[in-house]
N, C-alpha and C. Protein backbone atom coordinates (compact mmCIF):
# COMPACT_ATOMS: atom_id res chain seq x y z
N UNK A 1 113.58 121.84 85.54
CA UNK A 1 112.57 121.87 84.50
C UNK A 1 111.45 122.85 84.86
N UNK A 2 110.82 122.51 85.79
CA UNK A 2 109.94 123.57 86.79
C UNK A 2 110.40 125.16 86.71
N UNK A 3 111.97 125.20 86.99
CA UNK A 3 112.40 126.45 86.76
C UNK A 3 112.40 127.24 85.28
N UNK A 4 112.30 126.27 84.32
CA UNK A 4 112.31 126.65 82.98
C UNK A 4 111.04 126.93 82.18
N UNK A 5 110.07 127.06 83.38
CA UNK A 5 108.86 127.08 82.77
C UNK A 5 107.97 125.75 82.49
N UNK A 6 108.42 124.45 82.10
CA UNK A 6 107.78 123.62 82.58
C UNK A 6 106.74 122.91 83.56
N UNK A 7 105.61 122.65 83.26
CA UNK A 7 104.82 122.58 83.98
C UNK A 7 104.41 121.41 84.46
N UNK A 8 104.28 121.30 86.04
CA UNK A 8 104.51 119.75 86.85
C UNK A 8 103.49 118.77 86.01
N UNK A 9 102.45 119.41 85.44
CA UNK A 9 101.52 118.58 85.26
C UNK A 9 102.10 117.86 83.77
N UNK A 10 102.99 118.03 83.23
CA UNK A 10 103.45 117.76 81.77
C UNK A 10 104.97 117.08 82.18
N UNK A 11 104.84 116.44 83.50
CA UNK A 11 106.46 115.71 83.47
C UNK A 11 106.17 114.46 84.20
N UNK A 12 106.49 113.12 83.84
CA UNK A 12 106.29 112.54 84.57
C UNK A 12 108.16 111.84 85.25
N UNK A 13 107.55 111.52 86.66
CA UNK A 13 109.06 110.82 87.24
C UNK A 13 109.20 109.58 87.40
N UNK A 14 109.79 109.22 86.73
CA UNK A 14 110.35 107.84 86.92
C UNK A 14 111.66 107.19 87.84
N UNK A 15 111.53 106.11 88.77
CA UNK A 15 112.69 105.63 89.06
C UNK A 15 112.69 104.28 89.37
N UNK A 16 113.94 103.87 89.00
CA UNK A 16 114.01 102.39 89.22
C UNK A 16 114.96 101.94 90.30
N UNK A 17 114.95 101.08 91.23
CA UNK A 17 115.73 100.65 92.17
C UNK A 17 115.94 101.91 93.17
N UNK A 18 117.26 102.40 93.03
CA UNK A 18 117.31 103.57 94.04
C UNK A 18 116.82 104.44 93.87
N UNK A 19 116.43 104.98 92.40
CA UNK A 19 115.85 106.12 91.93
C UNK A 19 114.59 106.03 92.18
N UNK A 20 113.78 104.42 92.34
CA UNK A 20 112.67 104.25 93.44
C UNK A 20 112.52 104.54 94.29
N UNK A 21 113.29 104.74 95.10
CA UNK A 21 113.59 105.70 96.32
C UNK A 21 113.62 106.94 96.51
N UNK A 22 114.10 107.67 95.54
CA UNK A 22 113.88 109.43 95.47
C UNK A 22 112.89 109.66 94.96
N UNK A 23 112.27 109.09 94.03
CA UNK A 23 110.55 109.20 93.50
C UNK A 23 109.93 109.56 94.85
N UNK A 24 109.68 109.04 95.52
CA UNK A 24 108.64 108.92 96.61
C UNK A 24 109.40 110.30 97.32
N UNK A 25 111.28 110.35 97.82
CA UNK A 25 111.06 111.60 98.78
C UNK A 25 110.89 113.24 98.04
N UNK A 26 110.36 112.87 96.74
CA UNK A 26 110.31 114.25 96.26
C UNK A 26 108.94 114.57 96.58
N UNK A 27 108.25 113.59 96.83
CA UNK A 27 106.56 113.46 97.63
C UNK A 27 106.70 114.07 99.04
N UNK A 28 107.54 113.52 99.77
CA UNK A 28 107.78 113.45 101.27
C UNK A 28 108.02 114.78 101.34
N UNK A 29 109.18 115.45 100.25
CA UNK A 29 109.91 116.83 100.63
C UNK A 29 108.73 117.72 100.21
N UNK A 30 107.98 117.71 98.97
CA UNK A 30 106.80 118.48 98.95
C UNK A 30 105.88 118.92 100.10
N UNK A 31 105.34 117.67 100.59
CA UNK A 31 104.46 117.54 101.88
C UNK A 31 104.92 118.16 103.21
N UNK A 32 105.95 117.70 103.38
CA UNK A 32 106.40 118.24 104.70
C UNK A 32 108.09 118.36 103.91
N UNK A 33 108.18 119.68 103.75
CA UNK A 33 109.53 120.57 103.57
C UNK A 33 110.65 120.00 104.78
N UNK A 34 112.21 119.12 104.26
CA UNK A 34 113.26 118.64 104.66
C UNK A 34 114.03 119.95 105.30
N UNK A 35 113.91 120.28 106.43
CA UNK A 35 114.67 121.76 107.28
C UNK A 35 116.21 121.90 105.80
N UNK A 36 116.69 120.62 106.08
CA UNK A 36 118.35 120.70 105.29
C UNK A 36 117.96 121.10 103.43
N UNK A 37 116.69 121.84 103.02
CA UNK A 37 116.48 121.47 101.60
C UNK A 37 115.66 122.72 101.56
N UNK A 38 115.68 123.10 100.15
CA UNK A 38 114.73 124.45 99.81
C UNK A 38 113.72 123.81 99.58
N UNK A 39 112.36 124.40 99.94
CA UNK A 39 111.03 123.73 99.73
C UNK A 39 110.83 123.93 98.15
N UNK A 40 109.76 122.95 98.66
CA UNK A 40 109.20 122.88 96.69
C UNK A 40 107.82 122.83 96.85
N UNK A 41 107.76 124.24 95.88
CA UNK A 41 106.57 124.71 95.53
C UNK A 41 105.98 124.42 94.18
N UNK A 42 104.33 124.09 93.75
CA UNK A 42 104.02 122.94 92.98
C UNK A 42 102.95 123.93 91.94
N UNK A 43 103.38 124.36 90.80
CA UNK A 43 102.01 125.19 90.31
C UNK A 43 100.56 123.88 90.30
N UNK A 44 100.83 122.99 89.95
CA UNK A 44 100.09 122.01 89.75
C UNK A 44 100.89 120.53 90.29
N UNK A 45 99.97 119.63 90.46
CA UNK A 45 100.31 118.27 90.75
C UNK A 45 101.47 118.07 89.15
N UNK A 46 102.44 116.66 89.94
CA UNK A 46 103.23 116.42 88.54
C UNK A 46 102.13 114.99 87.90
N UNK A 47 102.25 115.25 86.52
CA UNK A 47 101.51 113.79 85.72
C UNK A 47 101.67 112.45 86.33
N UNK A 48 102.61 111.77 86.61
CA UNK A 48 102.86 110.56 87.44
C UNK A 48 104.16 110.61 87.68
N UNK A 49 104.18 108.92 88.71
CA UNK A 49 105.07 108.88 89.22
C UNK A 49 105.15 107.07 89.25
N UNK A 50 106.23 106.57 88.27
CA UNK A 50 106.38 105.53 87.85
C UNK A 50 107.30 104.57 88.69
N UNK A 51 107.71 103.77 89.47
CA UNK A 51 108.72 103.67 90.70
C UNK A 51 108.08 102.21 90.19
N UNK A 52 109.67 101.52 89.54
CA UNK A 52 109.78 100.59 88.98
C UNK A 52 110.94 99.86 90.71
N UNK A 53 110.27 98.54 90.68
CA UNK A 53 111.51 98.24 91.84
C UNK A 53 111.96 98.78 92.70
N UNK A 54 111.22 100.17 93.60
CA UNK A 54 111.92 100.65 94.14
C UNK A 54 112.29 100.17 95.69
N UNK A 55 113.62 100.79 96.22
CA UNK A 55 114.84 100.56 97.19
C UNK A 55 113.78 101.03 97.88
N UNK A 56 112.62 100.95 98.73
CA UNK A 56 112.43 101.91 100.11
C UNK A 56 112.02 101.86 101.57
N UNK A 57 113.52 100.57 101.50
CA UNK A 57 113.74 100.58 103.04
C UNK A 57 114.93 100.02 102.97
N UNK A 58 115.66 100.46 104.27
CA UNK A 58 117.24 100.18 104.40
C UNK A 58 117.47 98.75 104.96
N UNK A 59 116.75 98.11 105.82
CA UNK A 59 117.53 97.39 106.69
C UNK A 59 117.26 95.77 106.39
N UNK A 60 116.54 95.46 105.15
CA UNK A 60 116.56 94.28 104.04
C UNK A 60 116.21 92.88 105.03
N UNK A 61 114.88 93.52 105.82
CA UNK A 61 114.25 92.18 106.73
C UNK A 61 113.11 91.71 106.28
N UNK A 62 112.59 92.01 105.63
CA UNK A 62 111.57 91.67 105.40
C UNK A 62 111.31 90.57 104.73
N UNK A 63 110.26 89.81 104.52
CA UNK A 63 110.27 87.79 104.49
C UNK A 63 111.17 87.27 103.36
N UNK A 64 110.28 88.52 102.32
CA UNK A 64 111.21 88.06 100.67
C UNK A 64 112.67 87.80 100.80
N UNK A 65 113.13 88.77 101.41
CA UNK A 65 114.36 88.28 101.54
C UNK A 65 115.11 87.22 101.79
N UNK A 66 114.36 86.17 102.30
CA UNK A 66 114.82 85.00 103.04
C UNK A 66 113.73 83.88 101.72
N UNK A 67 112.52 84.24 101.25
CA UNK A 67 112.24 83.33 100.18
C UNK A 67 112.52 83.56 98.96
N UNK A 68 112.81 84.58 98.73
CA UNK A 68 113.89 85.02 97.29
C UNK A 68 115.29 85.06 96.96
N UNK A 69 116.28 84.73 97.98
CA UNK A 69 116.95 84.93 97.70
C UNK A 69 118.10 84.30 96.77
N UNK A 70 117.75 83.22 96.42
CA UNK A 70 118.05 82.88 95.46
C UNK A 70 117.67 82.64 94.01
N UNK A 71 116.36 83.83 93.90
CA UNK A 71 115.93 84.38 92.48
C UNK A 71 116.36 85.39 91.83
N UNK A 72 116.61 86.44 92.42
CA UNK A 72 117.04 87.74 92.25
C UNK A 72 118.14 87.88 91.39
N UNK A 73 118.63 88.75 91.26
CA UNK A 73 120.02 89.84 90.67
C UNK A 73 120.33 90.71 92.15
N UNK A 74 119.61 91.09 93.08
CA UNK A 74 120.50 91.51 93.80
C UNK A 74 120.31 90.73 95.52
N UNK A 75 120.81 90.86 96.25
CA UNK A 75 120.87 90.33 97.58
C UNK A 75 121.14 90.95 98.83
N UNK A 76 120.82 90.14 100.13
CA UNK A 76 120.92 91.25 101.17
C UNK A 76 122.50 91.57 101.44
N UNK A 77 122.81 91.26 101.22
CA UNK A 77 124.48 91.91 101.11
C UNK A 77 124.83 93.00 100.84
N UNK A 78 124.76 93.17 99.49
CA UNK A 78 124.64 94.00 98.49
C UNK A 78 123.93 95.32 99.17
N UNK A 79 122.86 94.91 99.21
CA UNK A 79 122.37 96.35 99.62
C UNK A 79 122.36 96.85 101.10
N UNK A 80 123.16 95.78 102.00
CA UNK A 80 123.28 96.31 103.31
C UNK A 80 124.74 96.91 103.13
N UNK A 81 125.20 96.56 102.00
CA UNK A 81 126.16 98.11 102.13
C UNK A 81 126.15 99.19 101.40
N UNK A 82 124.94 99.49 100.81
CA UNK A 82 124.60 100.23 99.52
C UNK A 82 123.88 101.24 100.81
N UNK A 83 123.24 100.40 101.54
CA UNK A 83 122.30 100.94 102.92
C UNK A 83 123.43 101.87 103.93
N UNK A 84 124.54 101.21 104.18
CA UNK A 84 125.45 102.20 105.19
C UNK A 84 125.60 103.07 104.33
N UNK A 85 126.46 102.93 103.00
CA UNK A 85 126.75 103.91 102.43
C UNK A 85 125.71 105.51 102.32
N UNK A 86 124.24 104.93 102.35
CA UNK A 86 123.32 106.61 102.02
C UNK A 86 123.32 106.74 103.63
N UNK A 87 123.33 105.52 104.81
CA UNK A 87 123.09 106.15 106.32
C UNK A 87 123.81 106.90 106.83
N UNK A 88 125.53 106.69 106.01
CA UNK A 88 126.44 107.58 106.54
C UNK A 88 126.29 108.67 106.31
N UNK A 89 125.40 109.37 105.11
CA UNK A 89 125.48 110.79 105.14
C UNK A 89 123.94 111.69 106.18
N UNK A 90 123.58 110.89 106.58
CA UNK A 90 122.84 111.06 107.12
C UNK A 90 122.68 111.27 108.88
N UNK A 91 123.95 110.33 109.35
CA UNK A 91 123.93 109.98 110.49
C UNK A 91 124.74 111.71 111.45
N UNK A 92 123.93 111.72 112.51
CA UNK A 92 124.48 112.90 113.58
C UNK A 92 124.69 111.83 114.76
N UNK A 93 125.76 111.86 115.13
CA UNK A 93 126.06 111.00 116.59
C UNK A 93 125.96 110.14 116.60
N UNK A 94 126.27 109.88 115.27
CA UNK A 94 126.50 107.81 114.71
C UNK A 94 125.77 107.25 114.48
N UNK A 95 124.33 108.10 114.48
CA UNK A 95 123.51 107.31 113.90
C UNK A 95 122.20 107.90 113.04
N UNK A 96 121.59 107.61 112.32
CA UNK A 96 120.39 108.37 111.43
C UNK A 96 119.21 108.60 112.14
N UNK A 97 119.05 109.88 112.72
CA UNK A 97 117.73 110.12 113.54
C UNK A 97 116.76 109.44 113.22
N UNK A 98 115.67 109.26 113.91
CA UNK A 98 114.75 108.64 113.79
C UNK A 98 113.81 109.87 113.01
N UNK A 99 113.68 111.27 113.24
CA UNK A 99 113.11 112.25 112.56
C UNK A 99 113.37 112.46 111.00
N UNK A 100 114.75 111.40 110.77
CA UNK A 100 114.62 111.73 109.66
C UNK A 100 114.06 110.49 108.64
N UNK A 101 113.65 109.12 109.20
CA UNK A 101 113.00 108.09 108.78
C UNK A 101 112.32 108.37 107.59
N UNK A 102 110.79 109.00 107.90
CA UNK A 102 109.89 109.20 106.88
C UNK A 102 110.49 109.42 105.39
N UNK A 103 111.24 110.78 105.58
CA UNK A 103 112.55 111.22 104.29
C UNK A 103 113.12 109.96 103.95
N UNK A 104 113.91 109.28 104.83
CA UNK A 104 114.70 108.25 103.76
C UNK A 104 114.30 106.89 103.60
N UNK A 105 113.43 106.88 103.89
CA UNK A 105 112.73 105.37 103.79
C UNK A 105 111.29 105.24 103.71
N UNK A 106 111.00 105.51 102.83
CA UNK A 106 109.37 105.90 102.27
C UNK A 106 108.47 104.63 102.85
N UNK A 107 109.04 103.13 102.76
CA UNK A 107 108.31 102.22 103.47
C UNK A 107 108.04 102.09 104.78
N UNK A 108 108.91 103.08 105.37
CA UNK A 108 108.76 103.14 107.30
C UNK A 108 108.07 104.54 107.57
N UNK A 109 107.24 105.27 106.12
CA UNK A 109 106.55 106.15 106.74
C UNK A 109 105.04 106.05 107.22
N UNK A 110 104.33 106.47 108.11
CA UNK A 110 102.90 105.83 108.13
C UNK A 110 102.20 106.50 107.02
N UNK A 111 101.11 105.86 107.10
CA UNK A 111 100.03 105.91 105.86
C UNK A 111 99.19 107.89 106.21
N UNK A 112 99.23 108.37 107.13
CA UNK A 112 98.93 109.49 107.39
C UNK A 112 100.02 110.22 106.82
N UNK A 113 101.32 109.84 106.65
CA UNK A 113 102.62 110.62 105.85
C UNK A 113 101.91 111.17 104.59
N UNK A 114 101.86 110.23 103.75
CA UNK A 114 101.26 110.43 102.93
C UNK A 114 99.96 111.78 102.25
N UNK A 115 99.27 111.94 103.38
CA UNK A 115 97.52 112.82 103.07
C UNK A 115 98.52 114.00 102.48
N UNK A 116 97.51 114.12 101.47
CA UNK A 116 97.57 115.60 100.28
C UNK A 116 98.68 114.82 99.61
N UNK A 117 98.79 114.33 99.21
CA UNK A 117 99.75 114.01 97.68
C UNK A 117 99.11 114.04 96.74
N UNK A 118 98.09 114.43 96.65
CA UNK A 118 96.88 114.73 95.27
C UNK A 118 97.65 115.79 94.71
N UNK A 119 97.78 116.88 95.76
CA UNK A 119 98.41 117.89 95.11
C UNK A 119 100.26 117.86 94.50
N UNK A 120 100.40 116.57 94.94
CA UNK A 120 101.69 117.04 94.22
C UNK A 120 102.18 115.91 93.02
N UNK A 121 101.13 114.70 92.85
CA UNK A 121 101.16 114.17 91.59
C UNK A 121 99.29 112.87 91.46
N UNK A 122 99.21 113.02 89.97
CA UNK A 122 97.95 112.96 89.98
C UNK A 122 97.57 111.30 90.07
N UNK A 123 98.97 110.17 89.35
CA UNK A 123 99.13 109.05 89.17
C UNK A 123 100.06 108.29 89.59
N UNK A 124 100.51 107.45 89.98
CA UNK A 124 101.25 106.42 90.59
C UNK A 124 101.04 105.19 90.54
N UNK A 125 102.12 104.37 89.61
CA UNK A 125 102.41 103.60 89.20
C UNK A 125 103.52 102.72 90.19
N UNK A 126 103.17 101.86 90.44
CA UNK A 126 104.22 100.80 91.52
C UNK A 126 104.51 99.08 91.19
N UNK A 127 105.78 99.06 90.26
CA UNK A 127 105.61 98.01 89.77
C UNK A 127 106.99 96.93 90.26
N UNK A 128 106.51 95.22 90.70
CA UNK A 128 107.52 94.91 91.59
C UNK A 128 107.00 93.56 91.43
N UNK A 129 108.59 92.47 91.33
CA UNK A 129 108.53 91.52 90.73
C UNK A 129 108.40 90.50 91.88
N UNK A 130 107.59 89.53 91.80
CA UNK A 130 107.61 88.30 92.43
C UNK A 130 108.40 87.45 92.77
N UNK A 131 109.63 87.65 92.17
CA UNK A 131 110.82 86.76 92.25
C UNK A 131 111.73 87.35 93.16
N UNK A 132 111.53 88.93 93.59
CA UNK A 132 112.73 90.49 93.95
C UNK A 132 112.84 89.71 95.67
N UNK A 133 114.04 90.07 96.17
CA UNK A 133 113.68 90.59 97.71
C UNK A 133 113.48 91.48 97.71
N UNK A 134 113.02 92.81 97.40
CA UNK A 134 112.35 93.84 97.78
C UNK A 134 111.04 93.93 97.67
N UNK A 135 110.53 92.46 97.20
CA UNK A 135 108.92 92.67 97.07
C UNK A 135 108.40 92.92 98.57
N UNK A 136 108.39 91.83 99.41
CA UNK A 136 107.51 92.64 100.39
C UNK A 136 108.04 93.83 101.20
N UNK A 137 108.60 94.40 101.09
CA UNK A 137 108.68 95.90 101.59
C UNK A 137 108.45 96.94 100.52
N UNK A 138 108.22 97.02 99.24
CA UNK A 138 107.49 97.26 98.06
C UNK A 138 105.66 97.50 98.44
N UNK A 139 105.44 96.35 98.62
CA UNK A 139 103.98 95.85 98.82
C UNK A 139 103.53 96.61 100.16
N UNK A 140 104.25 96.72 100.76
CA UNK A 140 104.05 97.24 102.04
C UNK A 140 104.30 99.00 101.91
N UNK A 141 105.09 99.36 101.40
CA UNK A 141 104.99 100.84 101.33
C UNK A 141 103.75 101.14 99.79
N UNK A 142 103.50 100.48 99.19
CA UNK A 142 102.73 100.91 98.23
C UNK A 142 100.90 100.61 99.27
N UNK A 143 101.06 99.98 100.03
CA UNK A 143 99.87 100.16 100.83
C UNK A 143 99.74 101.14 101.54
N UNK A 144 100.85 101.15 102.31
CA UNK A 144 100.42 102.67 103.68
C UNK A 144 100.16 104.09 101.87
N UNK A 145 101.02 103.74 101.36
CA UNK A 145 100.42 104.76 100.22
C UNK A 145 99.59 105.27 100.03
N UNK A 146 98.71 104.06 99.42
CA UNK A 146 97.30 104.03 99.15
C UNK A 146 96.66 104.28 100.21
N UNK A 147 96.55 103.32 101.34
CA UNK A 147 95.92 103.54 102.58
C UNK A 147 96.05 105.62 102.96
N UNK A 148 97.25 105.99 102.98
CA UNK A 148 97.10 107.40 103.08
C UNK A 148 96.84 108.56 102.24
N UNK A 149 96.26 107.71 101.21
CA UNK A 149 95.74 108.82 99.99
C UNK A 149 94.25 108.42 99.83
N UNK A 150 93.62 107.57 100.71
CA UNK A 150 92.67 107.29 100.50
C UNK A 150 91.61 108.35 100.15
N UNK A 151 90.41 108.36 99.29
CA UNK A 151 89.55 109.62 99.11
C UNK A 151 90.30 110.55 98.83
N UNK A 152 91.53 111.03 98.10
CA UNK A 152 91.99 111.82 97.46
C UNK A 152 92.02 112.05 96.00
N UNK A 153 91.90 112.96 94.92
CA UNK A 153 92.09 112.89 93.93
C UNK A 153 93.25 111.90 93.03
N UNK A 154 94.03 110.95 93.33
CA UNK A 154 94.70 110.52 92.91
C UNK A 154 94.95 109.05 92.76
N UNK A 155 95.32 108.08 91.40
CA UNK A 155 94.88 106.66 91.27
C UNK A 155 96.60 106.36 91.66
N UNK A 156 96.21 105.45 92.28
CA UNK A 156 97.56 104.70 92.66
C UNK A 156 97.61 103.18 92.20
N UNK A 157 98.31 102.81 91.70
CA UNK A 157 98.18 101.52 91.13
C UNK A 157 99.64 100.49 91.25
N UNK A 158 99.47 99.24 92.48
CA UNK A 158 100.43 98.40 92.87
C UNK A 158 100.78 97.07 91.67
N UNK A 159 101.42 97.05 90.34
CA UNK A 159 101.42 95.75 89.15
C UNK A 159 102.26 94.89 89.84
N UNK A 160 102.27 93.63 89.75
CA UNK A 160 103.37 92.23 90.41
C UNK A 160 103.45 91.87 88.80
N UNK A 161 104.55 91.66 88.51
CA UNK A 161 105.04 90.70 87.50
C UNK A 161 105.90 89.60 88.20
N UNK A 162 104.61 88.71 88.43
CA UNK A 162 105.06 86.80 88.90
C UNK A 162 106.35 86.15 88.85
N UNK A 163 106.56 86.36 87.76
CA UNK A 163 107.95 85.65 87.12
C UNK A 163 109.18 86.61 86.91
N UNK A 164 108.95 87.51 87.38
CA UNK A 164 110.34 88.59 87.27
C UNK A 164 111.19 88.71 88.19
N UNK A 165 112.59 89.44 87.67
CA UNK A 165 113.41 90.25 88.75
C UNK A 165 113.13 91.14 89.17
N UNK A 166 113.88 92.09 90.01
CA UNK A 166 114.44 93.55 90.03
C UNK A 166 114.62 93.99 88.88
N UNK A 167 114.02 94.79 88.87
CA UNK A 167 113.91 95.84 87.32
C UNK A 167 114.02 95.19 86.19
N UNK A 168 113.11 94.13 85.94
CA UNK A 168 113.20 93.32 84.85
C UNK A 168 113.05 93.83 83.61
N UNK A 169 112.11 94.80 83.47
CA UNK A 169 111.79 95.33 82.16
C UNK A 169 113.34 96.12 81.38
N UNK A 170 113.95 96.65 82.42
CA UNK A 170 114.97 97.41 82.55
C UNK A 170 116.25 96.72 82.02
N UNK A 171 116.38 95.34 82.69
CA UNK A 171 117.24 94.45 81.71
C UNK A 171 116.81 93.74 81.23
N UNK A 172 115.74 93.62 80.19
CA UNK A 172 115.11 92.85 79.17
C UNK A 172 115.61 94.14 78.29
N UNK A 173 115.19 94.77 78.40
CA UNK A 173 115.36 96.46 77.46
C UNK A 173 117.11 95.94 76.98
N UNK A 174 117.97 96.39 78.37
CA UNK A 174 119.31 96.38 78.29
C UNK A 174 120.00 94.91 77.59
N UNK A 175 119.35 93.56 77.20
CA UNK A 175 119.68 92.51 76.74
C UNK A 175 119.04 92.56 75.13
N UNK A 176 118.51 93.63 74.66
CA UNK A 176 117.70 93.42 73.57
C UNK A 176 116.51 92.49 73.46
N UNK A 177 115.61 92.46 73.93
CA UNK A 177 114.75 91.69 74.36
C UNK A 177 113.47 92.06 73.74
N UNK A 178 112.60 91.69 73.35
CA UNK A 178 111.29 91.99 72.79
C UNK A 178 110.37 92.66 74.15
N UNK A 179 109.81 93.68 74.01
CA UNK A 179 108.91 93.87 75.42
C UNK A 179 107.79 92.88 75.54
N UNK A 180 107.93 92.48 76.95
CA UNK A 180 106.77 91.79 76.89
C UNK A 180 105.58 92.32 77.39
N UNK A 181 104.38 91.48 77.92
CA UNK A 181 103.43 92.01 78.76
C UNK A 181 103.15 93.22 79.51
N UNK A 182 104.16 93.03 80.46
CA UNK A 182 104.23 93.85 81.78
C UNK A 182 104.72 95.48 80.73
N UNK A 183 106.20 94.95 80.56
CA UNK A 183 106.59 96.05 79.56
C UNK A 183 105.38 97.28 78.85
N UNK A 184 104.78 96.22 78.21
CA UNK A 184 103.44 96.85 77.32
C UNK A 184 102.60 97.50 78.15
N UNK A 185 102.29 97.21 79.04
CA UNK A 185 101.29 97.64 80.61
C UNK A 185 102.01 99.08 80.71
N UNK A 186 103.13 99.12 81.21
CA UNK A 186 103.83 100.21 81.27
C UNK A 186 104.03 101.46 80.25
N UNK A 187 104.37 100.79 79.32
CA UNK A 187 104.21 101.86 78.15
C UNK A 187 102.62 102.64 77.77
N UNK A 188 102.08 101.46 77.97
CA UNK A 188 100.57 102.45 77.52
C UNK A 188 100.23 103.10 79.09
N UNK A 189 100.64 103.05 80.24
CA UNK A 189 100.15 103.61 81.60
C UNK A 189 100.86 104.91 81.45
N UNK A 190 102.31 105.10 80.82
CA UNK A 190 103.47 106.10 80.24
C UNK A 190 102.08 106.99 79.38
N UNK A 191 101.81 106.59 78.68
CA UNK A 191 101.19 107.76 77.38
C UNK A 191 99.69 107.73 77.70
N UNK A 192 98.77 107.14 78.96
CA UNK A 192 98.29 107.69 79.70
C UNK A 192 98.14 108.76 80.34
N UNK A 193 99.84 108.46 80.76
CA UNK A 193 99.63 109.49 81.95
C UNK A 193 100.34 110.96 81.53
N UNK A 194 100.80 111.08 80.58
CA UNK A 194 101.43 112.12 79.44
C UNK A 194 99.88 112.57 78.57
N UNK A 195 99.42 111.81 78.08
CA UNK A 195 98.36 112.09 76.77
C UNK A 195 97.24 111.63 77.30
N UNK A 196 96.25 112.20 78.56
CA UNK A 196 95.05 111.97 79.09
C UNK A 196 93.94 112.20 78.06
C-alpha cells in the first residue's frame, strides 16, 4: 500500500489472535530493522494499530492459563502447537535464538524495546477478554508498551471486556450477533483514528 502511494498516516492495522502478533512486529521491524528482512521506511507514523486478542507470547505460562481455562475457545494445547509450528521456522541449532525474542514475541520484549514508536504509529488500541488465557500475557505486553512509550507522542489504550472470549467481537460478528458495547467502543476508536 505504502508502495502505491498510500500514506502510513491514512491506514490503520488491525490484528486479531495471531495477526495480534504481527501488528506489534511490524513496530519491532520498523524500530530496529530484522538482518533476515528489508527495512521499513515510514514517510509518516501509521493511524493506529488495533490488536484485538493478540498471540504475543509462545510458551502459554502465564496464570490465566491455569484460571481460564475452562472459559475460553482456545487452550494451552492448541497453541503449544501452533507455538512449535512458527518456532520451527525460526530455530538455528534446534532452537530459536534468544536474539531473535524481541521479533517474535512482543510480550518478552522490554519496555525500552519499544522508545520511538511515535514515529511509526500515532494510536494503539489493545483489546482482551477477561475470560481468554491470553489475558495476562496481553496485560503484560500492553504495559512494557506503554511503560516504553512513555512521554512520547502516542495514546496507547489497554480495553478488558469482563465477560468475553478470545476475539469475541470477531465471533459475535461471525454468529450474526448485534454489536454490543465493547464492539461499539471499537468502532467509534476505528473512525477516530481514520477521521481525527
Amino acid at each position: 500500500m505504502i508502495s502505491q502511494g498510500i500514506s502510513p498516516s491514512d491506514i490503520l492495522i488491525f490484528g486479531d489472535s495471531a495477526g495480534g502478533m504481527l501488528a506489534p512486529q511490524i513496530i519491532s521491524h520498523a524500530l530496529h530493522s530484522h538482518p533476515a528482512m528489508p527495512s521499513l521506511h515510514l514517510s509518516s507514523p501509521f493511524a493506529g494499530f488495533l490488536l484485538m486478542s493478540p498471540w504475543v507470547e509462545l510458551d502459554c505460562t502465564t496464570p490465566s492459563f491455569d484460571y481460564n481455562h475452562d472459559k475460553d475457545l482456545i487452550d494451552r494445547v492448541c497453541l503449544l502447537s501452533w507455538a512449535e509450528v512458527i518456532r520451527e521456522g525460526t530455530k538455528r541449532e534446534g532452537r530459536t535464538p534468544e536474539s531473535e525474542r524481541n521479533w517474535l514475541e512482543p510480550a518478552k520484549a522490554p519496555p525500552e524495546w519499544w522508545k520511538g514508536s511515535d514515529a511509526i504509529v500515532r494510536r494503539m488500541m489493545v483489546l482482551y477478554a477477561g475470560r481468554e488465557v491470553l489475558k495476562d500475557c496481553i496485560v503484560d505486553f500492553g504495559n512494557r508498551f506503554k511503560e516504553g512509550t512513555s512521554g512520547q507522542k502516542i495514546e496507547v489504550t489497554l480495553l478488558e471486556d469482563k465477560e468475553a472470549v478470545h476475539i469475541a467481537p470477531v465471533v459475535d460478528a461471525l454468529w450474526g450477533r448485534e454489536p454490543d458495547d465493547t464492539a461499539k467502543v471499537l468502532s467509534g476508536w476505528v473512525a477516530e483514528t481514520l477521521c481525527p
